[in-house]
C-alpha atoms as a PDB file:
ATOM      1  CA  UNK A   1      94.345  72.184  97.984  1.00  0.00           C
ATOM      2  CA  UNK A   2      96.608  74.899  99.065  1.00  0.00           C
ATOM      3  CA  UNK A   3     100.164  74.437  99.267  1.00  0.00           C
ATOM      4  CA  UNK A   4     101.947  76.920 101.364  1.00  0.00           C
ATOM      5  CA  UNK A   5     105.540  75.657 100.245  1.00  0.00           C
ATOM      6  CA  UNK A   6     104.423  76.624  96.813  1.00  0.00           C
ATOM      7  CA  UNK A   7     103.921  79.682  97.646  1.00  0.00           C
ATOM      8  CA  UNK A   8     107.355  80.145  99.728  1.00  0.00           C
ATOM      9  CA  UNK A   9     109.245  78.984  96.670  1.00  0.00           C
ATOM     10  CA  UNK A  10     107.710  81.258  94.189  1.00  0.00           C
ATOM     11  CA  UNK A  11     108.681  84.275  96.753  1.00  0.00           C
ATOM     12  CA  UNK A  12     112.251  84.374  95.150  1.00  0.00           C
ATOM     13  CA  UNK A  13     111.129  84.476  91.784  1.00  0.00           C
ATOM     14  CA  UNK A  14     108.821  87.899  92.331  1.00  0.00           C
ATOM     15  CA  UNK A  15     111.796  89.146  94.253  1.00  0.00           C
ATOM     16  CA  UNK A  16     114.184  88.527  91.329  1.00  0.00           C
ATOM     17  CA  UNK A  17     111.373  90.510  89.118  1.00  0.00           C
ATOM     18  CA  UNK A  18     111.465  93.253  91.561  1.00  0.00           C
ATOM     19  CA  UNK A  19     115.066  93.173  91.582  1.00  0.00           C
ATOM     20  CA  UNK A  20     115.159  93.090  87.452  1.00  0.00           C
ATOM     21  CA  UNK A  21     112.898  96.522  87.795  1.00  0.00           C
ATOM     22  CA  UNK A  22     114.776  98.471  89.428  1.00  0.00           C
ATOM     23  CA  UNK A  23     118.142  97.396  87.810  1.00  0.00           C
ATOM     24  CA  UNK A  24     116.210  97.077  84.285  1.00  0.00           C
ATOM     25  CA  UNK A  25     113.710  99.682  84.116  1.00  0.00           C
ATOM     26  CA  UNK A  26     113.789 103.394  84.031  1.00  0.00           C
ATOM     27  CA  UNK A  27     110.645 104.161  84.617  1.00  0.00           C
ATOM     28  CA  UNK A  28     110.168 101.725  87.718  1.00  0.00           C
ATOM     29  CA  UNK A  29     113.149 103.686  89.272  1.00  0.00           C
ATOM     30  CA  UNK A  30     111.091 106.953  88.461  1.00  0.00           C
ATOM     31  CA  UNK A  31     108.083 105.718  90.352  1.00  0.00           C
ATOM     32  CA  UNK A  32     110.696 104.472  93.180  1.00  0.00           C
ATOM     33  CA  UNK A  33     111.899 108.471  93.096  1.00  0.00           C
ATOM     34  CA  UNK A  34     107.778 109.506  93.328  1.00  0.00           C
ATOM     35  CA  UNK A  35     107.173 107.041  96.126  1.00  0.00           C
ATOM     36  CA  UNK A  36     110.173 108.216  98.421  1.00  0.00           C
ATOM     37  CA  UNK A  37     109.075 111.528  97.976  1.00  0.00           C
ATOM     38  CA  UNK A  38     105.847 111.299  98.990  1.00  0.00           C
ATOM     39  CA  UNK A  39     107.057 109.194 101.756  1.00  0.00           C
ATOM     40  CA  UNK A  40     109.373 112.089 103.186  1.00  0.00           C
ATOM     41  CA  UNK A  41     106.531 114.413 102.365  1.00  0.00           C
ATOM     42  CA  UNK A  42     103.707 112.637 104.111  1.00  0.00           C
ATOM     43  CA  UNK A  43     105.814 112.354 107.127  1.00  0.00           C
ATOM     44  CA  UNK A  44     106.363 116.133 107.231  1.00  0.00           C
ATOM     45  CA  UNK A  45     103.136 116.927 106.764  1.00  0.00           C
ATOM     46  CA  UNK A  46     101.844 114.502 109.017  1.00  0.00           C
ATOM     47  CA  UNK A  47      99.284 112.553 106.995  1.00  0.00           C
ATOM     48  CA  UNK A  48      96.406 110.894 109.245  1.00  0.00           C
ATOM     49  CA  UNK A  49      96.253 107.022 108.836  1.00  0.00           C
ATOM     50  CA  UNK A  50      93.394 107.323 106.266  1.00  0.00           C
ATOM     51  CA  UNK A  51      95.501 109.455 104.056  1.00  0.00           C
ATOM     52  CA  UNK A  52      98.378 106.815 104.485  1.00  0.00           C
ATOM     53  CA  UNK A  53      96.530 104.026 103.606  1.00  0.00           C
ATOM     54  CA  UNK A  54      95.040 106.035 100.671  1.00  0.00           C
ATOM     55  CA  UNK A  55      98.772 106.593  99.697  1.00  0.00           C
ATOM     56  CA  UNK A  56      99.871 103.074 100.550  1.00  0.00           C
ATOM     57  CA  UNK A  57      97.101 101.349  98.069  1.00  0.00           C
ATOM     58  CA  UNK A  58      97.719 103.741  95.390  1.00  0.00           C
ATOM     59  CA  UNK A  59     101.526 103.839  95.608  1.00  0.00           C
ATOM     60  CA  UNK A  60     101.356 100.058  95.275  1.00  0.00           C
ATOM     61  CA  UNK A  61      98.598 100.493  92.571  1.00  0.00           C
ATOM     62  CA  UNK A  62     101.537 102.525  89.935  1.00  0.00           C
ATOM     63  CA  UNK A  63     104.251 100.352  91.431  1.00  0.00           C
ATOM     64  CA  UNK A  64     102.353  97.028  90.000  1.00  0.00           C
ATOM     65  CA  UNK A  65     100.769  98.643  86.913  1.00  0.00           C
ATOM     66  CA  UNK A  66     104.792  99.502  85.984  1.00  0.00           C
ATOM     67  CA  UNK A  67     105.602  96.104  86.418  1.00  0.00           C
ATOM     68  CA  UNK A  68     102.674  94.814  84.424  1.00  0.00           C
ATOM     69  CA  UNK A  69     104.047  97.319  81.633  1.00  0.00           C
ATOM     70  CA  UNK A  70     106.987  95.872  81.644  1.00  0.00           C
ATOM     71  CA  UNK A  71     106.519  92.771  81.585  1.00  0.00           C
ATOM     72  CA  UNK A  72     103.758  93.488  78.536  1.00  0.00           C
ATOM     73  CA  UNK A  73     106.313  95.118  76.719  1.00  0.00           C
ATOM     74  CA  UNK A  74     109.189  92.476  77.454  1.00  0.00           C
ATOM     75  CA  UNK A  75     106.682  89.736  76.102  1.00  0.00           C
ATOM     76  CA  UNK A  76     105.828  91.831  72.858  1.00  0.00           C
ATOM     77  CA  UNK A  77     109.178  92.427  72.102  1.00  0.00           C
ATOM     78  CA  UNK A  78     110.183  88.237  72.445  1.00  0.00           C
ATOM     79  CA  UNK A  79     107.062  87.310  70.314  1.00  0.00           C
ATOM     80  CA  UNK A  80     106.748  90.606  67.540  1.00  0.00           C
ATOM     81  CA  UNK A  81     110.972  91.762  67.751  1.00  0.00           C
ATOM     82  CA  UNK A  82     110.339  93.436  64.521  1.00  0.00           C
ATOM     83  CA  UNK A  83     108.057  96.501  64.068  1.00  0.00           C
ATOM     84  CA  UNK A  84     104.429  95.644  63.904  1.00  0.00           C
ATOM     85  CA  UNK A  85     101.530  98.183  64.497  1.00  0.00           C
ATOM     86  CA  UNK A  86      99.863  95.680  66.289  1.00  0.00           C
ATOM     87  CA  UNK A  87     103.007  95.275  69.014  1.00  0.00           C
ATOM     88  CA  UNK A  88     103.015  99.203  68.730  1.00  0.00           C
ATOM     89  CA  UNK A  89      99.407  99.541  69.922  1.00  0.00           C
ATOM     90  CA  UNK A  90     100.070  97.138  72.673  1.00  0.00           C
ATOM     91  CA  UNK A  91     102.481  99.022  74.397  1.00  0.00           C
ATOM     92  CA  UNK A  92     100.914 102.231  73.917  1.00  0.00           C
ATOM     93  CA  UNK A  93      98.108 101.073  75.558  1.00  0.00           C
ATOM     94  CA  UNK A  94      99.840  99.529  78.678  1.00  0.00           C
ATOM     95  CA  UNK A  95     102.178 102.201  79.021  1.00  0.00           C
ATOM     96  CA  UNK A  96      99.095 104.849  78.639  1.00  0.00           C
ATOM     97  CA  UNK A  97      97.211 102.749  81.584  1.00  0.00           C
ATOM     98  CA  UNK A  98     100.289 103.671  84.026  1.00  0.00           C
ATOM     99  CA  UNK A  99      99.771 106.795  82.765  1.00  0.00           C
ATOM    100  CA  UNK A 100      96.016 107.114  83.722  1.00  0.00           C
ATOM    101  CA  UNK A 101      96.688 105.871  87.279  1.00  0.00           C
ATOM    102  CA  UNK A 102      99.862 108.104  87.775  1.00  0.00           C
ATOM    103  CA  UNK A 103      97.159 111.092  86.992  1.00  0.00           C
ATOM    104  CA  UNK A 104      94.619 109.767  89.464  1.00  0.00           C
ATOM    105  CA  UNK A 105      97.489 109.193  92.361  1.00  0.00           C
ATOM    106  CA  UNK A 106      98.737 112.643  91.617  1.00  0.00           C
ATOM    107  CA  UNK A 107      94.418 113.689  92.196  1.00  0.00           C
ATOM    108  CA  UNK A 108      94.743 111.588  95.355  1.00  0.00           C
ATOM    109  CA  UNK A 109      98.422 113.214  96.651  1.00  0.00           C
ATOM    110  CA  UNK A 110      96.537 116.748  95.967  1.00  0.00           C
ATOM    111  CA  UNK A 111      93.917 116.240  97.840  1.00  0.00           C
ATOM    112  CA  UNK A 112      95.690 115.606 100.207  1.00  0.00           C
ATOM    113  CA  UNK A 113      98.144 118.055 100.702  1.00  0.00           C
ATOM    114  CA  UNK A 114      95.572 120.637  99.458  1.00  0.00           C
ATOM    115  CA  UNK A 115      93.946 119.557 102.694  1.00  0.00           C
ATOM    116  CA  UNK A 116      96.544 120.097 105.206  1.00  0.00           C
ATOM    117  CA  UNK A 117      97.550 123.440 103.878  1.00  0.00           C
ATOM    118  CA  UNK A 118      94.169 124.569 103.828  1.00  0.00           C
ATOM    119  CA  UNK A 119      93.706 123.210 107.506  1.00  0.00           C
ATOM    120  CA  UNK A 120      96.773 125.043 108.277  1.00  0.00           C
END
């Protein structure tokens, strides 16, 4: 059955992880940078409410694959702390799956933006 209380008391737990991020993690804090920016932008430019919910999901999308990074490299490092190619590969692939969304949300921004300049 659901329990809405458990719910409300795992709240401060996530916000403690978000917290940790953006104290913790340099990268997060980059993607924090990225997301402002395209906040200021898309309000200069006007984006429709399509584009902004395009923006929104993918935005969120790089925000949460960050966290799921770190958190994939924070467990690696408790269970392998000494150099294993295994550990190695592990993180290369998580980080490199940020990477491949941060290239599609950069197709997605340019789109966009190619779009309103061209409409200009």
């Amino acid at each position: 059955m659901l329990n809405p209380n458990k719910f409300i008391k795992s709240v401060p737990h996530a916000l403690r992880g978000i917290i940790s991020l953006i104290k913790n993690d340099n990268n997060f804090r980059i993607h924090l940078l990225a997301v402002v920016v395209v906040i200021i932008s898309g309000i200069w430019i006007e984006f429709t409410e399509s584009e902004w919910l395009a923006v929104i999901i993918t935005m969120g999308i790089v925000l949460s694959l960050e966290a799921m990074n770190t958190a994939i490299e924070t467990i690696i490092d408790l269970v392998s702390p000494e150099y294993h190619d295994l550990a190695k590969k592990t993180k290369d692939v998580a980080a490199g799956a940020v990477l491949l969304f941060v290239f599609a949300a950069l197709g997605v921004a340019s789109v966009i933006i190619w779009n309103h300049f061209v409409s200009s």
